[in-house]
Protein backbone atom coordinates (compact mmCIF):
# COMPACT_ATOMS: atom_id res chain seq x y z
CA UNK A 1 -9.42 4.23 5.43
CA UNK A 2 -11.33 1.09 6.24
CA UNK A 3 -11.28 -0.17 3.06
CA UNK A 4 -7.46 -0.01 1.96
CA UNK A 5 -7.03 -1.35 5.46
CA UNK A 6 -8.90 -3.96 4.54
CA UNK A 7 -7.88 -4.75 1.20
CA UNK A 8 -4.23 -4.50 1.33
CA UNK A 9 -3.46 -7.12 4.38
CA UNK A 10 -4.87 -9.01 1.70
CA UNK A 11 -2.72 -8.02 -1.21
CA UNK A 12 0.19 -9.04 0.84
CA UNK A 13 -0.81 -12.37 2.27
CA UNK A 14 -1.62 -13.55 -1.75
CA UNK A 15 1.10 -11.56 -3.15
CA UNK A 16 -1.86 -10.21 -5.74
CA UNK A 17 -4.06 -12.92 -6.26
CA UNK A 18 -7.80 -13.23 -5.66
CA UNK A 19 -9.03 -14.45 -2.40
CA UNK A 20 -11.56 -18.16 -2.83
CA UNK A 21 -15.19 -16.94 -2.98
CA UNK A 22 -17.12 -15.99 0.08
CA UNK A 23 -19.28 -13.04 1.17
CA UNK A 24 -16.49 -10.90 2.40
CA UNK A 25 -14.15 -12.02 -0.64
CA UNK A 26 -11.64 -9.60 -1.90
CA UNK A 27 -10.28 -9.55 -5.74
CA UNK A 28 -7.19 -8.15 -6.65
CA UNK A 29 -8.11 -5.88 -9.62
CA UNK A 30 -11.95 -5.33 -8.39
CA UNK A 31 -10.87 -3.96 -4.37
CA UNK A 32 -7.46 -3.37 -4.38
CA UNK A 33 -5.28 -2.12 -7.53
CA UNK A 34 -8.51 -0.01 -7.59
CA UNK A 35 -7.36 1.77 -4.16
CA UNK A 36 -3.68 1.44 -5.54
CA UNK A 37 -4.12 3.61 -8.80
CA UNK A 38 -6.08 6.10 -7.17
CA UNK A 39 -3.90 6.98 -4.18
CA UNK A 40 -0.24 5.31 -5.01
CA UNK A 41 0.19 5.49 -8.60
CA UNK A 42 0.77 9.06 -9.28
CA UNK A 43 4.06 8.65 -7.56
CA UNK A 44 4.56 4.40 -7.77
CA UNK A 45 2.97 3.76 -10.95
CA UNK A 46 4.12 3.93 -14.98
CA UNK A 47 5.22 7.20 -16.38
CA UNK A 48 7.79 8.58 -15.59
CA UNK A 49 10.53 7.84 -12.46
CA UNK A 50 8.50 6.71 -9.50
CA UNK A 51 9.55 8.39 -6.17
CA UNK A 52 11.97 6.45 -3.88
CA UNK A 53 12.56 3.91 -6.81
CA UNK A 54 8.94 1.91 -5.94
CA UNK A 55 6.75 0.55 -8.30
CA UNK A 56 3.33 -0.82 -7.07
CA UNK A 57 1.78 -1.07 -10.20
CA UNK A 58 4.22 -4.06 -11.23
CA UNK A 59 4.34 -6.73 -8.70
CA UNK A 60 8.15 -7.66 -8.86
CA UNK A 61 8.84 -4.27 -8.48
CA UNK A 62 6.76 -4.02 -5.53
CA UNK A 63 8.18 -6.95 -3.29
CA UNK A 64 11.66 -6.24 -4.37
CA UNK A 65 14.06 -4.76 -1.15
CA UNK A 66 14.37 -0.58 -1.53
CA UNK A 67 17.33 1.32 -0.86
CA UNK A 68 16.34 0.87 3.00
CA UNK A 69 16.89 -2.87 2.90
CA UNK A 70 13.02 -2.70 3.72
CA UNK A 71 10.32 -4.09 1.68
CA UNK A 72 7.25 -2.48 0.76
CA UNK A 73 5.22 -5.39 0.63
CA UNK A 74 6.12 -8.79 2.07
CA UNK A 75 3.84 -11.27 0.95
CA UNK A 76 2.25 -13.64 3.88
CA UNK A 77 3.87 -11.61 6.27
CA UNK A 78 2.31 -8.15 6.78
CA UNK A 79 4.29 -7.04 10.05
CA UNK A 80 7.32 -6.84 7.69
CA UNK A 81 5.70 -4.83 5.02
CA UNK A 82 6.39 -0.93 4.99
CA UNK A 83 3.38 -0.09 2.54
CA UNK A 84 0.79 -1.46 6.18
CA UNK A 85 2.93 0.11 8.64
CA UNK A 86 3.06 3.70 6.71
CA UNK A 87 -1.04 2.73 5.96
CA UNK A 88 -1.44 2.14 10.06
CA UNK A 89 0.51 5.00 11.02
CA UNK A 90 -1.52 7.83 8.76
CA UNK A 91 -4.60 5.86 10.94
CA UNK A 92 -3.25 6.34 13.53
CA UNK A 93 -2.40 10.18 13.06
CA UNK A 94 -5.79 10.27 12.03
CA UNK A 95 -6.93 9.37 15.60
CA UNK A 96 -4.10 11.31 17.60
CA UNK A 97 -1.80 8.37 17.34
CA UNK A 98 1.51 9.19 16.01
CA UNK A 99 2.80 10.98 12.71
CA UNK A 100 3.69 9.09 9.20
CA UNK A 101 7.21 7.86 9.14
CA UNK A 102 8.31 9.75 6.50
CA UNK A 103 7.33 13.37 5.64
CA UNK A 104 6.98 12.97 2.13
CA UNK A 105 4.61 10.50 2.22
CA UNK A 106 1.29 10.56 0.88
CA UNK A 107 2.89 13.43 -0.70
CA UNK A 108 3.40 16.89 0.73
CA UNK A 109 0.15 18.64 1.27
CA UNK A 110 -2.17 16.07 0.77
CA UNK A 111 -5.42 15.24 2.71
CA UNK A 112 -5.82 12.07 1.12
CA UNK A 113 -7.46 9.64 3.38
CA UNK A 114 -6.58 5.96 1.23
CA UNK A 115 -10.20 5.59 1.69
């Protein structure tokens, strides 16, 4: 969990680009769309119709409003962004905080950890 914690406050502040050079630098296609195709794009990725019409895998689709009026990711400003308030919330079950805000997400039955 620590790691898509990590990586995808940073996602959203650079709407996808790579962070300057440093020793805890993170790169969009080495940390993140990494942690992106393997726990979001079975359901938010190509093929096929991707489940509550979001697309993660292209970036317009990924900042545009859903259905909800919210936004999955809102670039620069994190609190706004549903994709780290869903991620915070399955930490939070995971430590006897409260439940994911929507019972269909990570997908029923899974014991996928983002990690």
């Amino acid at each position: 969990m620590a790691g898509i914690l990590r990586a995808v406050p940073a996602l959203l502040l650079l709407g996808g680009a790579a962070l300057p050079a440093g020793p805890e630098t993170l790169n969009y296609s080495r940390d993140i769309r990494p942690l992106l195709s393997n726990h979001c794009f079975q359901c938010h990725g190509p093929g096929g119709k991707p489940k509550g019409g979001l697309r993660l895998d292209l970036r317009d689709d990924a900042l545009r409003p859903l259905k909800s009026g919210a936004r999955a990711i809102v670039p620069g400003t994190p609190a706004k962004s549903e994709l780290i308030a869903r991620i915070r919330s399955l930490s939070l079950a995971g430590a006897g905080g409260s439940s994911s805000p929507s019972s269909s997400w990570p997908g029923p039955g899974s014991s996928d950890s983002l990690t």
